[in-house]
Protein backbone atom coordinates (compact mmCIF):
# COMPACT_ATOMS: atom_id res chain seq x y z
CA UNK A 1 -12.22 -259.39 99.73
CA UNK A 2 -8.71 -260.01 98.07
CA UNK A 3 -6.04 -257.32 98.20
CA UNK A 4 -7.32 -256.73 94.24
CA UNK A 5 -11.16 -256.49 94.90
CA UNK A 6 -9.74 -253.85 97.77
CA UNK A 7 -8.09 -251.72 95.12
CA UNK A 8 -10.46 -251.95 92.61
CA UNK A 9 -13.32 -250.54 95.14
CA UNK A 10 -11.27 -247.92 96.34
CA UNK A 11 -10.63 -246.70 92.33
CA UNK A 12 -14.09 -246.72 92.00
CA UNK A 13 -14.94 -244.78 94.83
CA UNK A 14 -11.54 -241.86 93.88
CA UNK A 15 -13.40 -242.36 90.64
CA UNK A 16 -17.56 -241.59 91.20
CA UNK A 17 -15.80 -238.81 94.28
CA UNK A 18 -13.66 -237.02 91.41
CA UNK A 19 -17.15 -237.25 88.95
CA UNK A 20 -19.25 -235.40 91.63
CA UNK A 21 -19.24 -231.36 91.37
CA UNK A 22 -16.98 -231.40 87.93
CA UNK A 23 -17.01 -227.52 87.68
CA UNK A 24 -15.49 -227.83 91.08
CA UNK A 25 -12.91 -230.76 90.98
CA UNK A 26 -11.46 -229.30 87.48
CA UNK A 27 -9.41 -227.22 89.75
CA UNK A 28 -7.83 -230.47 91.22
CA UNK A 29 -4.93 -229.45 88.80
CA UNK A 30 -3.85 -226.22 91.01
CA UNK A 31 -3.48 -228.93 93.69
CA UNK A 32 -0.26 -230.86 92.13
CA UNK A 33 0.67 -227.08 90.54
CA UNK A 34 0.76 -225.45 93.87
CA UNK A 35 3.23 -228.68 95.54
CA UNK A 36 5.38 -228.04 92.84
CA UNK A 37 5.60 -224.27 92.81
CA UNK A 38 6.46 -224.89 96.94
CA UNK A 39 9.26 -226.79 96.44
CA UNK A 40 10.49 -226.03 92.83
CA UNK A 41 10.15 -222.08 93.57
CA UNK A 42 9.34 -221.28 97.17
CA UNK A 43 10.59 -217.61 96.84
CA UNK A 44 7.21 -216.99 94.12
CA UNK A 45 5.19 -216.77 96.88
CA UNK A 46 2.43 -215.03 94.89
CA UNK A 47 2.52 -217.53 92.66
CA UNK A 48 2.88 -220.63 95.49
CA UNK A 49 -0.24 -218.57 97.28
CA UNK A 50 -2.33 -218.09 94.21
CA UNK A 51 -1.96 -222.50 93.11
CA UNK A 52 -2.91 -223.64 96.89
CA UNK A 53 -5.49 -221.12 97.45
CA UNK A 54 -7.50 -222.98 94.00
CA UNK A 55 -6.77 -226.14 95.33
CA UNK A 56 -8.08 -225.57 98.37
CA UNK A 57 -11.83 -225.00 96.78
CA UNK A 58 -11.58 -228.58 95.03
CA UNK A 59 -10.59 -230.15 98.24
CA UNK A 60 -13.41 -228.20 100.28
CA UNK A 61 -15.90 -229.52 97.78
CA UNK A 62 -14.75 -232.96 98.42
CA UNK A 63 -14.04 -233.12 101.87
CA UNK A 64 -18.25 -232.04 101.94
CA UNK A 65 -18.77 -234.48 99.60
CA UNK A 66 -17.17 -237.36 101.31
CA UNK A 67 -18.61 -236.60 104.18
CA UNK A 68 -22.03 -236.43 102.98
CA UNK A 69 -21.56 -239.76 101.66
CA UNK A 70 -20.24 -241.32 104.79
CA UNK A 71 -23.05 -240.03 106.69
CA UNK A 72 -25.46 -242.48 104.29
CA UNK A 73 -24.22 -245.09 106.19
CA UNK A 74 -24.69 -243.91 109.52
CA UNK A 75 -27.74 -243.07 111.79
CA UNK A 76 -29.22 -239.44 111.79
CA UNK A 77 -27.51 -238.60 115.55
CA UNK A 78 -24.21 -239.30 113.93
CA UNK A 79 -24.64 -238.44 110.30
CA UNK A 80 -25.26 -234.81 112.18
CA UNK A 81 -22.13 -235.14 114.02
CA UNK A 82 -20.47 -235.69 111.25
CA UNK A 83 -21.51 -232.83 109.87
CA UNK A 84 -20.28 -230.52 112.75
CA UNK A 85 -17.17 -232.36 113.48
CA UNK A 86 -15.79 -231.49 109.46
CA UNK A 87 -18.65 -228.75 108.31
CA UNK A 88 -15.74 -226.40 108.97
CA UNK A 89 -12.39 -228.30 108.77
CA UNK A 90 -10.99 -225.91 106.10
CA UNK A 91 -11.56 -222.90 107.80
CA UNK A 92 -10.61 -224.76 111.56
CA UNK A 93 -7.23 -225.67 109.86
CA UNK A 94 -6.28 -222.80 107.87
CA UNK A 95 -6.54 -220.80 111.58
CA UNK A 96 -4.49 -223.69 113.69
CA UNK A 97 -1.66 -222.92 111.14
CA UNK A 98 -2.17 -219.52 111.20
CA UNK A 99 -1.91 -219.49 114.69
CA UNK A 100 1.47 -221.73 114.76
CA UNK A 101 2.42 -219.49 112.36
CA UNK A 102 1.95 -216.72 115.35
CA UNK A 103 -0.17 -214.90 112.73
CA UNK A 104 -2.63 -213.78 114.79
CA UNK A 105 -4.47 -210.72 112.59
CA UNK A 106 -4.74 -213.85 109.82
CA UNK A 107 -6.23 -216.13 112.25
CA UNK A 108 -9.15 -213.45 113.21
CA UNK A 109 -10.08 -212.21 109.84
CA UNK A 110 -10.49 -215.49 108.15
CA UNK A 111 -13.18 -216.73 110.70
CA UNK A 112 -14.87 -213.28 110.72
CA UNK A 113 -14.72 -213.43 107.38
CA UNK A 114 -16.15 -217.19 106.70
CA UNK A 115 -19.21 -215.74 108.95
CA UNK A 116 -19.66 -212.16 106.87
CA UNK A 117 -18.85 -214.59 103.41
CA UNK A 118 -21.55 -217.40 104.74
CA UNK A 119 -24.29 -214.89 105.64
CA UNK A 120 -23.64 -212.32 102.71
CA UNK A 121 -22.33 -214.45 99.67
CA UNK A 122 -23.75 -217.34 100.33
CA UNK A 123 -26.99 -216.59 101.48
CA UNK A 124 -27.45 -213.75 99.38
CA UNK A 125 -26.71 -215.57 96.13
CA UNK A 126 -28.92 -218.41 97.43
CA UNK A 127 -31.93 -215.57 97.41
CA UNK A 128 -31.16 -214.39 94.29
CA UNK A 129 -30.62 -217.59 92.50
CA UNK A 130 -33.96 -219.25 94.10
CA UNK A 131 -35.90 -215.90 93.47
CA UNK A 132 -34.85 -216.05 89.48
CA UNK A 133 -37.30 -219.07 89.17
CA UNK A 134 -39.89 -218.67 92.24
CA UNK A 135 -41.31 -215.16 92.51
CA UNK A 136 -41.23 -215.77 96.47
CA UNK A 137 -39.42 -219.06 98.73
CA UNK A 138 -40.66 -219.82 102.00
CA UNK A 139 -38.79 -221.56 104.99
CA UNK A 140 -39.53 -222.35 108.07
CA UNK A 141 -40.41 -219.51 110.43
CA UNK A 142 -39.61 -221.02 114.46
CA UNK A 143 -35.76 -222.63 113.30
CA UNK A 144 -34.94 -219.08 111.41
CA UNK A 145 -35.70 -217.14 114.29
CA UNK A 146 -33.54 -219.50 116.87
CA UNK A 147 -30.75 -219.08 114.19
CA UNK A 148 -31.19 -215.27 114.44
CA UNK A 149 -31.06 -214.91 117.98
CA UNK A 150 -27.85 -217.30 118.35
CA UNK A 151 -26.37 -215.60 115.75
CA UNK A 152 -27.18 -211.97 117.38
CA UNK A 153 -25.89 -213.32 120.34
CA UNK A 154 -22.41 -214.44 118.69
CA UNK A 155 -22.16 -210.95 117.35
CA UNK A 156 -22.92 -209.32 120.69
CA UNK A 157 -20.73 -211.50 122.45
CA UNK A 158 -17.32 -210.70 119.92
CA UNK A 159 -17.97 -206.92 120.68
CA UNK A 160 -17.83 -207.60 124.36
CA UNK A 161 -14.05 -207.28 124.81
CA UNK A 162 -13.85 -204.28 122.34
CA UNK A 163 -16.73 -202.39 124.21
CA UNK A 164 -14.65 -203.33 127.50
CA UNK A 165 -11.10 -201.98 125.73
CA UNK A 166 -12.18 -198.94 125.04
CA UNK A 167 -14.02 -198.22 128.20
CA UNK A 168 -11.43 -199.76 130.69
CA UNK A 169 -8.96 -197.09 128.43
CA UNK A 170 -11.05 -193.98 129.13
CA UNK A 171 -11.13 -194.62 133.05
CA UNK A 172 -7.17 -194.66 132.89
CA UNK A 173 -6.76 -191.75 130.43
CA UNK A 174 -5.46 -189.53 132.66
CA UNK A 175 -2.28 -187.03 132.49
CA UNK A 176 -0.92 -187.57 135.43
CA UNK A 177 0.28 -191.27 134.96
CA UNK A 178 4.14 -192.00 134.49
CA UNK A 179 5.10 -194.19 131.82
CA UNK A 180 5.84 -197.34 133.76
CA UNK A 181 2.55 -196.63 134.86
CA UNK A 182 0.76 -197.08 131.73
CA UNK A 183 2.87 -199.69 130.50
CA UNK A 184 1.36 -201.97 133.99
CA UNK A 185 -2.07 -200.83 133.38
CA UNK A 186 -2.09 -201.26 129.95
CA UNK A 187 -0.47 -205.24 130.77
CA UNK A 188 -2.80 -205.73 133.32
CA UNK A 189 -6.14 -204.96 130.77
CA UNK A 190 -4.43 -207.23 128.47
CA UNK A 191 -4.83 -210.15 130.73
CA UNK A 192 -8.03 -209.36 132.15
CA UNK A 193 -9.42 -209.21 128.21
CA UNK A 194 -7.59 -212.59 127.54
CA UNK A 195 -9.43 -214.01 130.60
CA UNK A 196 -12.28 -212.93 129.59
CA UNK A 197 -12.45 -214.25 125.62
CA UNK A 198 -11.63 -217.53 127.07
CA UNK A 199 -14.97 -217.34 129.17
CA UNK A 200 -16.95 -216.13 126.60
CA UNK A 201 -15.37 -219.02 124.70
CA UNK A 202 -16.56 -221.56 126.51
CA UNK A 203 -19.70 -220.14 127.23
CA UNK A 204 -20.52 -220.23 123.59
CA UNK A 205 -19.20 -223.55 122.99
CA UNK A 206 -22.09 -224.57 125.59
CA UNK A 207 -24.24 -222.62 123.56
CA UNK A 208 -23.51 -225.05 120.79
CA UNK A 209 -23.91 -227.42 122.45
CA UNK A 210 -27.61 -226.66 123.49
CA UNK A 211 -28.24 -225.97 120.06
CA UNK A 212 -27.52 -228.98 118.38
CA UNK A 213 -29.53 -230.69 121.08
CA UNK A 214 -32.27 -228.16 120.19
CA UNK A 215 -32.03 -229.50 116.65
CA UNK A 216 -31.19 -232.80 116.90
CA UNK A 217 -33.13 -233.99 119.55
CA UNK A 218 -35.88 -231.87 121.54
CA UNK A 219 -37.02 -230.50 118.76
CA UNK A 220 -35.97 -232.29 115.68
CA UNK A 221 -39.51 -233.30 114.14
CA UNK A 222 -39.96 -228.97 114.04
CA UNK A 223 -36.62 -228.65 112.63
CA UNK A 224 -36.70 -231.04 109.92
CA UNK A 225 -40.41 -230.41 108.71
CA UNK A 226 -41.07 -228.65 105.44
CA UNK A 227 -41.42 -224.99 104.91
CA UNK A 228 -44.18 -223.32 103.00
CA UNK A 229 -44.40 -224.36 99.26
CA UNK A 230 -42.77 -221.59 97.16
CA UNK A 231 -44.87 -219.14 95.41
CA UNK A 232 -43.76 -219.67 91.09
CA UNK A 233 -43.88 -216.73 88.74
CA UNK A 234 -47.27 -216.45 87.11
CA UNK A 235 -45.51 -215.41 83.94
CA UNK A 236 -42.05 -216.45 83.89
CA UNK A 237 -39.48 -213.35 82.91
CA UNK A 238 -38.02 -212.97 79.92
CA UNK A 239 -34.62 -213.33 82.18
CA UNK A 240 -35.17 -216.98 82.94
CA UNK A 241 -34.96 -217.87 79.27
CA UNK A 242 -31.33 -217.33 78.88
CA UNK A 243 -30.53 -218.86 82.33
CA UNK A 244 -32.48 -222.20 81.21
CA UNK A 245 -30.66 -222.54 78.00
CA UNK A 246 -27.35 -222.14 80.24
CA UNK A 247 -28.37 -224.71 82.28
CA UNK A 248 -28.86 -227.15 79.54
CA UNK A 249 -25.90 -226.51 78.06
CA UNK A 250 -23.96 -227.06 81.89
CA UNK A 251 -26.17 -230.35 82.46
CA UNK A 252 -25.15 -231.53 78.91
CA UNK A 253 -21.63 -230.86 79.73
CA UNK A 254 -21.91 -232.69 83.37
CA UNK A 255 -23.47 -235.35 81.79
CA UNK A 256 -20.61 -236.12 79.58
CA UNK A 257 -17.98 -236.24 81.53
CA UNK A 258 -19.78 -238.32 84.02
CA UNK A 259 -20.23 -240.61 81.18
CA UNK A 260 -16.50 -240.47 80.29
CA UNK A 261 -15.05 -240.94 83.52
CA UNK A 262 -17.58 -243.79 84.44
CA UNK A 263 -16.33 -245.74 81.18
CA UNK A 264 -12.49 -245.05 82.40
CA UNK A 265 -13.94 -246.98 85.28
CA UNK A 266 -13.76 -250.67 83.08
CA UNK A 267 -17.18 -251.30 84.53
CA UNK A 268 -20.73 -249.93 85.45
CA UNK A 269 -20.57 -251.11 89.15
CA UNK A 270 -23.77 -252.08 90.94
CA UNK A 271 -23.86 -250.17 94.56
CA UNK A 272 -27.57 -249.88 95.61
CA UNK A 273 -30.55 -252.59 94.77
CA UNK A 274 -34.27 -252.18 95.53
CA UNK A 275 -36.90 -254.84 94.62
CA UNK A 276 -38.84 -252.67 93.35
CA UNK A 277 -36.81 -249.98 91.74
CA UNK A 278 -34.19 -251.91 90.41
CA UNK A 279 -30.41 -250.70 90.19
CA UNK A 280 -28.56 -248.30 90.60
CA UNK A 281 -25.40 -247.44 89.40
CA UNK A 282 -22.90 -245.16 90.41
CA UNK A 283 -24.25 -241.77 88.79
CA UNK A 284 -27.26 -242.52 91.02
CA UNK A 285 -29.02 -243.77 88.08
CA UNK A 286 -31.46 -247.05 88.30
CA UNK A 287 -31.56 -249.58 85.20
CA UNK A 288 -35.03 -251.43 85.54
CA UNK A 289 -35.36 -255.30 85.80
CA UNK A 290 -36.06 -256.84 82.56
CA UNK A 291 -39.22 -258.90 84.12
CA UNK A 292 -41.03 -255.64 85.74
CA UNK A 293 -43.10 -252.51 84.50
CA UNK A 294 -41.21 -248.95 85.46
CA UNK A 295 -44.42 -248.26 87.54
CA UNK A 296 -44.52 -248.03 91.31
CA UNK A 297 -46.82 -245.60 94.43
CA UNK A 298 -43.68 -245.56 96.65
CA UNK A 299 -46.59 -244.41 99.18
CA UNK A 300 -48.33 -242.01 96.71
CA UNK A 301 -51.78 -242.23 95.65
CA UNK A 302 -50.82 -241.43 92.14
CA UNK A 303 -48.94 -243.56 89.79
CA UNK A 304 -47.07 -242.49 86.64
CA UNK A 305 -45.91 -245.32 83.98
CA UNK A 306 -43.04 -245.09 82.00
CA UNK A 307 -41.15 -247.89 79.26
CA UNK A 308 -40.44 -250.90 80.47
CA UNK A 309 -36.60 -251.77 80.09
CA UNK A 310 -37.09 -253.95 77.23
CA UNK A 311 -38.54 -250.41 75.26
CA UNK A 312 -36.21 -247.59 74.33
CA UNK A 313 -36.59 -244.67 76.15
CA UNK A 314 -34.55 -241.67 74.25
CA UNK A 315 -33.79 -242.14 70.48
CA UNK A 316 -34.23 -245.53 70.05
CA UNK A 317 -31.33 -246.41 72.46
CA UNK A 318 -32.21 -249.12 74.68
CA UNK A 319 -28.97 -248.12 76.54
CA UNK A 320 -30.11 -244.53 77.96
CA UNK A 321 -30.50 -244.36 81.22
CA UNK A 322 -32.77 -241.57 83.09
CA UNK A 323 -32.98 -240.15 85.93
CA UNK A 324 -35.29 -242.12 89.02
CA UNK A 325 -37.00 -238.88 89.55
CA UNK A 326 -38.29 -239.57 86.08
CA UNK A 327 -39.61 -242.87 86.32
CA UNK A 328 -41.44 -242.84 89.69
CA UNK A 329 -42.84 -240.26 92.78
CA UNK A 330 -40.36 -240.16 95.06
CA UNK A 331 -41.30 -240.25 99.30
CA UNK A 332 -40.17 -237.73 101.46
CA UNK A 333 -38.52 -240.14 103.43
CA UNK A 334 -36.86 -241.87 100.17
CA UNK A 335 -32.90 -242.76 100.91
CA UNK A 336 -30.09 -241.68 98.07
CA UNK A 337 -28.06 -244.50 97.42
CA UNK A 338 -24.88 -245.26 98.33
CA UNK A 339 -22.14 -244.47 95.83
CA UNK A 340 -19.33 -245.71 97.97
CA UNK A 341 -18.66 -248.07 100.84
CA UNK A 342 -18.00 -246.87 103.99
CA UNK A 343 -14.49 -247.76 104.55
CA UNK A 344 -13.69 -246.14 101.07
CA UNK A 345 -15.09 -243.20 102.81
CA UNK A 346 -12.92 -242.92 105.31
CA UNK A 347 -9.91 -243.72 103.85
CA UNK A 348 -11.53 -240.60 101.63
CA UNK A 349 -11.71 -238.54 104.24
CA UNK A 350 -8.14 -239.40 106.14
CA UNK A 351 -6.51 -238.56 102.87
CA UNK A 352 -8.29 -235.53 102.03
CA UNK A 353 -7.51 -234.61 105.36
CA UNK A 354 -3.78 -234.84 104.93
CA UNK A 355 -3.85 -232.89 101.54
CA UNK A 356 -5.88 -229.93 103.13
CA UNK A 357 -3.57 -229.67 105.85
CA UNK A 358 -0.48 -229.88 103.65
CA UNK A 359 -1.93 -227.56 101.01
CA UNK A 360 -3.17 -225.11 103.85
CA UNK A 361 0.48 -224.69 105.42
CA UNK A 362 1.83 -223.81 101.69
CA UNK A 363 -0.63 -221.17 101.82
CA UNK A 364 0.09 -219.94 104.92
CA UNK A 365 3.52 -219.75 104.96
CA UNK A 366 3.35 -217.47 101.53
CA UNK A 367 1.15 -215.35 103.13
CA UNK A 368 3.72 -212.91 104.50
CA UNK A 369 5.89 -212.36 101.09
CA UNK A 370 3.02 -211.46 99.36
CA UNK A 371 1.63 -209.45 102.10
CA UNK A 372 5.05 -207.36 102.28
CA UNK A 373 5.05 -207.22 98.25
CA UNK A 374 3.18 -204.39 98.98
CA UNK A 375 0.43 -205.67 96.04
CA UNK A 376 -2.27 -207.21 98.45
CA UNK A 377 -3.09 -206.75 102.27
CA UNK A 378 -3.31 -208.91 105.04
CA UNK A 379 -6.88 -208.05 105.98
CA UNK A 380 -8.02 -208.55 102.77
CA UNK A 381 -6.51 -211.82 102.64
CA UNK A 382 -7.72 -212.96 105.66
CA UNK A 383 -11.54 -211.48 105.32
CA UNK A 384 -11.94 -211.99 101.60
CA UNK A 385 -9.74 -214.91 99.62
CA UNK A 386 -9.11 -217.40 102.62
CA UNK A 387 -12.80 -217.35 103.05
CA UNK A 388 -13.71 -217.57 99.56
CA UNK A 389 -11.95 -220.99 98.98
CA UNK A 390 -12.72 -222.53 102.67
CA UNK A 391 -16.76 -221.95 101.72
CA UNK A 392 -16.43 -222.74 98.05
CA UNK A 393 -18.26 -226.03 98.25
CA UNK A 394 -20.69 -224.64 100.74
CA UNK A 395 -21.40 -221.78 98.01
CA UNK A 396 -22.08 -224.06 95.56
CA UNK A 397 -24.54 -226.55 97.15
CA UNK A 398 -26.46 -223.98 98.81
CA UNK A 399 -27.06 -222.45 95.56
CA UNK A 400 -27.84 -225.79 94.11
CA UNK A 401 -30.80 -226.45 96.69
CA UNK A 402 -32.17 -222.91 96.34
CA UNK A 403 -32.93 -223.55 92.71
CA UNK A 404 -34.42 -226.72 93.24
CA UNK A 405 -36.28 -224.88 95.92
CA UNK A 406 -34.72 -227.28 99.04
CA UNK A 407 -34.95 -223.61 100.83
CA UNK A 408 -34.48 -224.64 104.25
CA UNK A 409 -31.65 -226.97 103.78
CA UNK A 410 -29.75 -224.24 101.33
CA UNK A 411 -30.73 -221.63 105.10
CA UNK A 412 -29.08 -224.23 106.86
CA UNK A 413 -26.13 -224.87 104.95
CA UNK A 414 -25.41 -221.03 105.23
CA UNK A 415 -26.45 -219.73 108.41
CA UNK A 416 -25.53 -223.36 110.11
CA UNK A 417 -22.11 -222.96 109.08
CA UNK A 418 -22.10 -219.03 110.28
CA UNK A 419 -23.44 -220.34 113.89
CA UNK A 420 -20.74 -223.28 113.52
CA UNK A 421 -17.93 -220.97 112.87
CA UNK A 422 -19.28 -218.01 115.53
CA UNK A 423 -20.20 -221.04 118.25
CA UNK A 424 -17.46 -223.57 117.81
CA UNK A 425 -14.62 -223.05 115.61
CA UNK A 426 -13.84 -219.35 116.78
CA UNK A 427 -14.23 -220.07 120.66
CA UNK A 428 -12.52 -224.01 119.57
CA UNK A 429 -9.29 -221.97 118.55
CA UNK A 430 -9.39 -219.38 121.52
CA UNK A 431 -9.11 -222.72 123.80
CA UNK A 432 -6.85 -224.47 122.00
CA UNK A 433 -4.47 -221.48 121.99
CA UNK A 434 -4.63 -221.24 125.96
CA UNK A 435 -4.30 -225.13 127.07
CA UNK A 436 -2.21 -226.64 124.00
CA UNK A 437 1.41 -226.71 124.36
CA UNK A 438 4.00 -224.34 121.88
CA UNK A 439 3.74 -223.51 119.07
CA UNK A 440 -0.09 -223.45 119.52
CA UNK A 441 0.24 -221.81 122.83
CA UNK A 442 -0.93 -218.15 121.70
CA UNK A 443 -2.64 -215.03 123.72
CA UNK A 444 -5.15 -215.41 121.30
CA UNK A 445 -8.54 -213.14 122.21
CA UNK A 446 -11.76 -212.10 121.00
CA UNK A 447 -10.64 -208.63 120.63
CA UNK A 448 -10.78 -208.29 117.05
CA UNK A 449 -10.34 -205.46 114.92
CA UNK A 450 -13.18 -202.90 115.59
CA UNK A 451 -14.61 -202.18 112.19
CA UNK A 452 -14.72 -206.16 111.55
CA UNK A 453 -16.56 -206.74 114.55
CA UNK A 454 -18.97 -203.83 113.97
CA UNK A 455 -19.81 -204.79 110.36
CA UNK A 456 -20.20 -208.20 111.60
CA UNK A 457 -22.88 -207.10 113.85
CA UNK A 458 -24.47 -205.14 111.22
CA UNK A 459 -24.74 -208.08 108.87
CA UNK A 460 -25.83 -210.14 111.00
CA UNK A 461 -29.13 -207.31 111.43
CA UNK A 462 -29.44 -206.90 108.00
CA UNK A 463 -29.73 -210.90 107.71
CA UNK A 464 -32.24 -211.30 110.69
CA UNK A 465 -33.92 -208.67 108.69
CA UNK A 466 -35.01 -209.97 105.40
CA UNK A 467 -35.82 -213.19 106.81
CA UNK A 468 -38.00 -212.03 109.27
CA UNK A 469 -41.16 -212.95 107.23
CA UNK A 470 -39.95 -216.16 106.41
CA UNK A 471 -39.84 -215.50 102.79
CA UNK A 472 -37.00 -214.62 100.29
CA UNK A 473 -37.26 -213.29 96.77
CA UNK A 474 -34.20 -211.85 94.48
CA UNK A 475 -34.12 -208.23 95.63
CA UNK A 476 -32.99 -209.25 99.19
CA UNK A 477 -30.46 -211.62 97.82
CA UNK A 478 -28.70 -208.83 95.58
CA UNK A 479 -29.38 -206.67 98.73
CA UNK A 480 -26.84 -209.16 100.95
CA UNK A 481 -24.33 -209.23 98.13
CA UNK A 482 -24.26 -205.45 97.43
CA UNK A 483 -23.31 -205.13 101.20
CA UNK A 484 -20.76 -207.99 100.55
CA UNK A 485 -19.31 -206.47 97.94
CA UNK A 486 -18.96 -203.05 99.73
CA UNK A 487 -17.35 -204.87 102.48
CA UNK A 488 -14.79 -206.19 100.38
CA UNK A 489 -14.22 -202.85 98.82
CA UNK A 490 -13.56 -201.56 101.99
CA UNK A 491 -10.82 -203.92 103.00
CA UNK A 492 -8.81 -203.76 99.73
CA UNK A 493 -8.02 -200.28 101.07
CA UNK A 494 -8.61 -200.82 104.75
CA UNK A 495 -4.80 -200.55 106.45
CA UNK A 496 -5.53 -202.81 109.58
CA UNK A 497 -5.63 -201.82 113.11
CA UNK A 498 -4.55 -204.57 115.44
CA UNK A 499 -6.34 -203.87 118.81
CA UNK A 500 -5.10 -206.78 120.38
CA UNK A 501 -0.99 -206.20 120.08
CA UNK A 502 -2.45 -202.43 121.37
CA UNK A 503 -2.35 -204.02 124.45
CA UNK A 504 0.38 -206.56 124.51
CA UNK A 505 -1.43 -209.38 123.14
CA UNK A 506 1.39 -210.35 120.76
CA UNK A 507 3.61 -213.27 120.18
């Protein structure tokens, strides 16, 4: 390929990557809004803060994106690796700045919070959304309880050094100790809690481990099977009449501006083929060969016929394209095309890469001014916004598959990325701060604040609660947001109490 043929590719792959998600990558305009308010006005931090924390949910969106797309061209093992390596990269950079930064309190709230926003938000509005068009969804019974325990587990394990604080405290609480005696035994539980987050770390890190050989290879077949079929309304509510009409209106809208920015393209490129199915192009649409019938089994006994190319198929215009889901049954085991190469998704990836980690340190470093405005507070920064734009993407798919009733892979998007963030970013970060060199060098512990860690545990209950049965319906979706939304209440107002600089864990 010439140095020309190079570029072109790699605009049409910026190109069909910008397309994708449109609702999403709108706010790709915060992104070049935010540089500028950095360096034109770094004193606003509220306003620096408020451009990079939109253009963070854009670049989330397509750093999943990307990635998804990459992992076409890959083999399952590493299309899963993939997934785990950059499933979390917002959220696993945000907290490396953070803790450079030496903002410690930051650092712990944002990855408690990605796990309360994953299993509350996320999840919840996944129930609720699915149960608006299926009166009940069914998933998978055996991987939902694994995810429970290992999430239980996670939650039991980040009380550990809080239960320990408090009763290593009330063995020394006596009246008889001098000052400088206090001062040594307080230092010396400091330590002996540091030591022990850094085991726990790497004890759940093996956990990890185990479970993604659980899932990927012992027992992938169980994994990866389907769930129950999902139980439809036998009289659809009046409620789902409005919501349709919405929807029509926000696929007609999608639809056009796929259309426009595919024309800015110059060309309707040609990136998957299939003797059989034809063409696709680079919405994911097939255009039929002129010399066969749009007819095909694809490994299904039944067959349904549609125009042949040479026919019109929407308003007399031969040039409409639909849908393949429209034209023929698809396989379970039917492959999406390709919409980009995989060296155009890497380069992707490299530079989305650089402008999350650039965009991430403007929002870090504003952090503190608008913290000490007085207007906002640092927990609820850390539990409730940072969150919010690291798991925008994640929000939106999962959502997505629950209405087209994919219900175990909208589960795994959610509660995969809790276990992610509670297995491997959280104890990734704990390690990173004890062996790397300054300015990552932190005495960074799983002592977190008490009530986070406590409603942590309780959501994670409430969770392994209504999917015991293996079934989800609306209620228990508006049931996990309601308690989100308290939780988020409860922080706007919440002061902060930072156990860990209690006992000399500081910078």
């Amino acid at each position: 390929m010439t140095l020309a043929q190079w570029t072109k590719e790699f605009h049409r792959g910026v190109m069909v990557a910008t397309s994708q998600n449109w609702p999403l990558n709108s706010l790709l305009v915060f992104l070049v809004a935010g540089w500028i308010a950095r360096f034109v006005a770094p004193t606003r931090d509220g306003v620096v803060f408020s451009f990079n924390f939109l253009a963070l949910i854009p670049l989330s969106n397509l750093l999943c994106w990307t990635t998804d797309e990459l992992s076409k061209s890959t083999g399952e093992t590493l299309a899963a690796l993939l997934n785990v390596a950059l499933g979390n990269f917002v959220e696993l950079i945000v907290a490396i700045l953070a803790l450079a930064h030496c903002q410690l309190t930051i650092v712990q709230s944002s990855l408690i919070g990605s796990v309360l926003s994953n299993l509350l938000l996320v999840l919840g509005m996944s129930f609720f959304v699915g149960g608006l068009r299926y009166y009940e969804q069914g998933f998978q019974i055996t991987p939902s309880q694994v995810n429970s325990g290992i999430l239980v587990l996670g939650a039991i394990a980040f009380l550990v050094p809080g239960i320990y604080n408090i009763a290593v405290q009330a063995m020394h609480d006596t009246g008889d100790l001098t000052d400088l005696d206090k001062a040594t035994q307080t230092a010396s539980l400091g330590m002996d809690i540091l030591k022990i987050s850094r085991g726990i770390s790497v004890i759940l890190l093996f956990v990890y481990i185990f479970q993604l050989v659980f899932a990927l290879w012992t027992h992938s077949t169980l994994v990866n099977s389907r769930g129950p079929a999902s139980e439809p309304y036998r009289s659809p509510p009046n409620l789902l009449r409005p919501i349709g009409r919405v929807k029509k209106l926000f696929r007609d809208a999608t639809d056009s501006v796929q259309h426009q920015v595919m024309k800015l393209s110059h060309r309707r490129p040609r990136v998957a083929e299939d003797p059989e199915l034809g063409t696709a192009n680079a919405l994911g649409l097939y255009e039929l060969p002129s010399n066969q019938p749009a007819q095909s089994e694809l490994g299904s006994t039944s067959k349904q016929t549609s125009p042949t190319s040479n026919e019109t198929l929407s308003d007399g215009n031969p040039d409409v394209q639909v849908p393949l889901a429209a034209l023929v049954l698809l396989p379970e085991d039917f492959e999406e095309p390709k919409l980009m190469r995989a060296w155009v998704a890497v380069v992707l990836l490299v530079m989305i890469a650089a402008l999350v980690a650039t965009t991430a340190e403007f929002l870090v470093g504003s952090i503190n001014g608008i913290v000490a405005s007085g207007n906002i507070s640092q927990e609820f920064v850390g539990m409730i916004l940072l969150p919010f734009a690291g798991n925008a993407a994640e929000h939106f798919t999962a959502v997505t598959m629950a209405w087209k009733d994919k219900r175990d892979m909208s589960i795994s998007i959610a509660v995969g990325s809790a276990i992610q963030i509670t297995h491997l970013v959280i104890p990734l970060v704990v390690i990173m701060a004890w062996c790397f060199p300054a300015p990552i060098s932190k005495p960074l512990s799983l002592l977190f604040d008490p009530l986070s860690t406590v409603l942590l545990f309780l959501s994670v209950l409430l969770v392994n609660h209504t999917m015991a049965d293996a079934k989800s319906n609306w209620l228990e979706g508006w049931i996990l947001m309601t308690l989100y939304v308290i939780i988020a209440l409860i922080y706007w107002y919440y002061p902060g109490y930072d156990a860990a600089s209690a006992i000399g864990l500081t910078c």
